[in-house]
Each structure stands twice: as structure tokens, then as C-alpha cells.
C-alpha atoms as a PDB file:
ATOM      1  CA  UNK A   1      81.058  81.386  90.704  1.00  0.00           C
ATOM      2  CA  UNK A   2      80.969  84.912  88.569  1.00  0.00           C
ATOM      3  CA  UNK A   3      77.532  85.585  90.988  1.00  0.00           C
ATOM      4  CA  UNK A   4      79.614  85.412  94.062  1.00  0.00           C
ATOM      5  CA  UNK A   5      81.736  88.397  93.239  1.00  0.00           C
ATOM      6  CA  UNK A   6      78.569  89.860  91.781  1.00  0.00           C
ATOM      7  CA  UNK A   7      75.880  89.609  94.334  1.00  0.00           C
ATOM      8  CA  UNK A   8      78.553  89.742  97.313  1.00  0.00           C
ATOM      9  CA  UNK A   9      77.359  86.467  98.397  1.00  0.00           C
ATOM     10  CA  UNK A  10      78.246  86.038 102.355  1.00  0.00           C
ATOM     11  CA  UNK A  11      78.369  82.275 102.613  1.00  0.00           C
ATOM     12  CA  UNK A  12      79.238  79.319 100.661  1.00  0.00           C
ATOM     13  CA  UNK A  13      78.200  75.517 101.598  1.00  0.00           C
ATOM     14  CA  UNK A  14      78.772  72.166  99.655  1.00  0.00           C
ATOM     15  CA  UNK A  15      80.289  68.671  99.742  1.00  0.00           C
ATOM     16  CA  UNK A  16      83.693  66.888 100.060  1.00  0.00           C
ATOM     17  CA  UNK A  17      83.289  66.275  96.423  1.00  0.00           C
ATOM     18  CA  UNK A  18      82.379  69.427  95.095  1.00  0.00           C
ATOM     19  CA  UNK A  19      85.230  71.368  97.157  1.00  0.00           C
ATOM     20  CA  UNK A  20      87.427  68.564  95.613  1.00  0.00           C
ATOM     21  CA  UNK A  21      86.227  69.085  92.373  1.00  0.00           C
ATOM     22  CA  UNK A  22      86.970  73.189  93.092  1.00  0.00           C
ATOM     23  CA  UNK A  23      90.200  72.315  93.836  1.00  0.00           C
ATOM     24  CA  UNK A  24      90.959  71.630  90.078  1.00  0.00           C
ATOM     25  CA  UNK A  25      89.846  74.161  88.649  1.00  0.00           C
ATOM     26  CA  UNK A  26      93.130  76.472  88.669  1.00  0.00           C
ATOM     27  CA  UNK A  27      91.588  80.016  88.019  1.00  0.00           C
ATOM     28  CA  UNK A  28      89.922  79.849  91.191  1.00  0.00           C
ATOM     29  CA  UNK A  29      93.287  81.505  92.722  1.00  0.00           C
ATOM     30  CA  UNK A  30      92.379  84.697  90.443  1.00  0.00           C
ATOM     31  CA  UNK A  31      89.576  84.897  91.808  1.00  0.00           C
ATOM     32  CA  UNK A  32      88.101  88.005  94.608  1.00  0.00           C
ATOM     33  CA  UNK A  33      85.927  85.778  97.368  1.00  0.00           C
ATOM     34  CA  UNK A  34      86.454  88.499  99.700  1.00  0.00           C
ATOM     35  CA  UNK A  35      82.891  88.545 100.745  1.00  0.00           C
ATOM     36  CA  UNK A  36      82.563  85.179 101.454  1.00  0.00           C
ATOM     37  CA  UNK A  37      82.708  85.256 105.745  1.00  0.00           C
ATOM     38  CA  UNK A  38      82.130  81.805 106.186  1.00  0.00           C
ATOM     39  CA  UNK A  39      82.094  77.923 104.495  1.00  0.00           C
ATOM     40  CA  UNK A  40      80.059  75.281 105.270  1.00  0.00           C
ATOM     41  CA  UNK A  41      79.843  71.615 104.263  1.00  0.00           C
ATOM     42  CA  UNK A  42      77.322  68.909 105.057  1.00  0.00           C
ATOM     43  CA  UNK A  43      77.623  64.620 103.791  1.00  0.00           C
ATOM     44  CA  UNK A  44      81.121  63.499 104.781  1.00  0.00           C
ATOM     45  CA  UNK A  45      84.030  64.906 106.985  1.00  0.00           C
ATOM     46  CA  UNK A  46      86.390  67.241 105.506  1.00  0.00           C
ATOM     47  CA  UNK A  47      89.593  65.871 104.626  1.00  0.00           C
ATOM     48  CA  UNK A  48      92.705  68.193 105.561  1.00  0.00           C
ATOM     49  CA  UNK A  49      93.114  68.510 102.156  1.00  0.00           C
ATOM     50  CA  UNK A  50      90.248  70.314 101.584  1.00  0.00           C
ATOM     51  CA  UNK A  51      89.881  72.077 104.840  1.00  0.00           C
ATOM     52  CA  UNK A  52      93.638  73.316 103.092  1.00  0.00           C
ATOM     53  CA  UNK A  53      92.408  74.286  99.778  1.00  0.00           C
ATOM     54  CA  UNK A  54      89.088  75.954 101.574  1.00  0.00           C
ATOM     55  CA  UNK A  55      91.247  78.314 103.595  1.00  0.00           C
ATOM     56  CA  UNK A  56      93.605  79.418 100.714  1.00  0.00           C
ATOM     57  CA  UNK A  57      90.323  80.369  98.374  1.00  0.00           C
ATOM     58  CA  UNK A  58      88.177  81.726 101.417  1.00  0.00           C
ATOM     59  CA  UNK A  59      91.294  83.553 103.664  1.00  0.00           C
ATOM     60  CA  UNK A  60      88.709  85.847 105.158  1.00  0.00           C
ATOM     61  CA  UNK A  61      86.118  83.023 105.812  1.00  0.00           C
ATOM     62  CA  UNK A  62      85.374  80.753 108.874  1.00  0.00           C
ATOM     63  CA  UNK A  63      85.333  77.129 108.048  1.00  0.00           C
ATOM     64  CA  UNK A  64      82.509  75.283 109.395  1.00  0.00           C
ATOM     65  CA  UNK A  65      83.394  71.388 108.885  1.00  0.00           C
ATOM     66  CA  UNK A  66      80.403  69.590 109.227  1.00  0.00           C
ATOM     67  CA  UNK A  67      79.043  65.945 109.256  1.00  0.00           C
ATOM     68  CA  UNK A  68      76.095  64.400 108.991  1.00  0.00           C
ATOM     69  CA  UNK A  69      73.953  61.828 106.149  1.00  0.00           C
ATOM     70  CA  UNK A  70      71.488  63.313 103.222  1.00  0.00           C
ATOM     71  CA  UNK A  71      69.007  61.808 105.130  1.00  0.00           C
ATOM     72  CA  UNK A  72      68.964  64.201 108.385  1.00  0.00           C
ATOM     73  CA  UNK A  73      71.403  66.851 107.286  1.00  0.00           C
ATOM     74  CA  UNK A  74      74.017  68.876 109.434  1.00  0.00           C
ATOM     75  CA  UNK A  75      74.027  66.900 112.910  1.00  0.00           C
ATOM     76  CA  UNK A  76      77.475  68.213 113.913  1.00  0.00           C
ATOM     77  CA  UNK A  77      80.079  70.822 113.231  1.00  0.00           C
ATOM     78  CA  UNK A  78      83.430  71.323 114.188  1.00  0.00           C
ATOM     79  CA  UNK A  79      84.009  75.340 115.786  1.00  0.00           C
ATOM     80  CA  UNK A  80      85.966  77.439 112.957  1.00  0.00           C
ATOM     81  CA  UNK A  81      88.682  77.718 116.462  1.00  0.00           C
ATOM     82  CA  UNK A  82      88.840  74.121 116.999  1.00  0.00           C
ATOM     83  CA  UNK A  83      89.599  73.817 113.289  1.00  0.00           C
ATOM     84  CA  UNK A  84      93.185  74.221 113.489  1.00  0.00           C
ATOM     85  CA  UNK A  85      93.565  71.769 116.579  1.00  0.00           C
ATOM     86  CA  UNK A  86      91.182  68.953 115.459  1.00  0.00           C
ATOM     87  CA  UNK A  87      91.204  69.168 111.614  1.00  0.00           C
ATOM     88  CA  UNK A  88      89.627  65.540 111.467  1.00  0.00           C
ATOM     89  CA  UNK A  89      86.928  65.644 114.044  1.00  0.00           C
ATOM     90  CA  UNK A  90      83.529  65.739 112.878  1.00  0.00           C
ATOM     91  CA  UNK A  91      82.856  67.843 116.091  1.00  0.00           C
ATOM     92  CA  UNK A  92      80.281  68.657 118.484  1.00  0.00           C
ATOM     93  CA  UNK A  93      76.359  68.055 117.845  1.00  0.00           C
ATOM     94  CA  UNK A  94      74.990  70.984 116.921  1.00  0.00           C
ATOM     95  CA  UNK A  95      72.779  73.378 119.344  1.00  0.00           C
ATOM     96  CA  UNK A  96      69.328  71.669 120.443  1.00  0.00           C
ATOM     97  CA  UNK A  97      70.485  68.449 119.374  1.00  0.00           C
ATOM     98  CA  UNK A  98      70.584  65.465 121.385  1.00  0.00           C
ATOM     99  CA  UNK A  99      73.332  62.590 120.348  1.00  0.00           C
ATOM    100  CA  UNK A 100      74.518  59.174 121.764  1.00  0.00           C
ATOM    101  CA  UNK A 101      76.715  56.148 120.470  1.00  0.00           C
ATOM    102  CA  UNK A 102      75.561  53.063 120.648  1.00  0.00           C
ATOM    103  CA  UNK A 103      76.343  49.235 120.289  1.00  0.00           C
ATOM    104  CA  UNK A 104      74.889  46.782 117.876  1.00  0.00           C
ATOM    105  CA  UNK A 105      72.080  46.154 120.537  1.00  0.00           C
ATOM    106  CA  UNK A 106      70.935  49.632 120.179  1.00  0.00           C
ATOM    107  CA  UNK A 107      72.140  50.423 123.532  1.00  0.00           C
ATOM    108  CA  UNK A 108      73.752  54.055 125.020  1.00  0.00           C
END
């Protein structure tokens, strides 16, 4: 984390669990992550918890929640403005991606 301060990183993506596991480490709040503009995650929703914690250690970032498996990556993200309103939603599919839901017959 010294290398962020260091090299001025910009961004900053990782999991639920890693962000969780960020969350106990108490020195983070010492900590200057002013040049970090924006967060990103990828696996699992972001609990509110951590969407929380996220905007407390990056105040000057956007928060990108994002959802989708290991297998196929980032699928969808949630709009840093729409964060606020819909803390839960795993958002919109992300641009040039086609999505659908459907049932266990396969169908739309």
C-alpha cells in the first residue's frame, strides 16, 4: 500500500474480501490515498459495508461497484451517481455488452 502514495497510483480494484480484509487493518485511516480517483471491484456485489469503508479511505475516489464471476470478469457496474441511491444493485451491463435473464429452460 506504501507504492500507492509512492507511485501516485490513480486507481485501485479488488474483491469483497480483500476490501473486507482492508477494513481491519486500522492504520489505513493514517494513510494519504489522495491520488486514488477511482475504485473498482469485480467477483461479488459490494456490501454497504464496504461500499462505507471504501468511501471513508478513498473520499476523493469514484466507486465503481461491480459484478460479475472469475470466469468472464466485470459484466456490470453500478454508476459512481447511482451509488448513493442503489447501494445494492449490481447495476447496468457494461458498454457493448449484451445481457438477458432467463428461466431454467434457457429461455429470455
Amino acid at each position: 500500500l506504501g507504492l500507492i502514495k509512492q507511485e501516485r497510483v490513480t486507481g485501485f480494484p479488488g474483491v469483497p474480501t480483500i476490501f473486507a480484509a482492508l477494513g481491519e487493518l486500522k492504520s489505513l485511516r493514517d494513510q494519504d490515498f489522495s491520488s486514488i480517483r477511482y475504485v473498482t471491484n469485480t467477483a461479488a456485489a459490494l456490501p454497504l459495508k464496504h461500499i462505507l469503508l471504501l468511501q471513508e479511505l478513498f473520499s476523493g475516489a469514484r466507486i465503481y461497484s461491480m459484478y460479475g464471476l472469475t470466469e468472464c470478469k466485470r459484466c456490470t457496474y453500478l454508476p459512481p451517481d447511482d451509488l448513493e441511491r442503489k447501494p445494492l444493485s449490481v447495476g447496468i451491463a457494461i458498454p457493448n455488452t449484451e445481457m438477458w435473464i432467463v428461466d431454467e429452460h434457457d429461455r429470455r
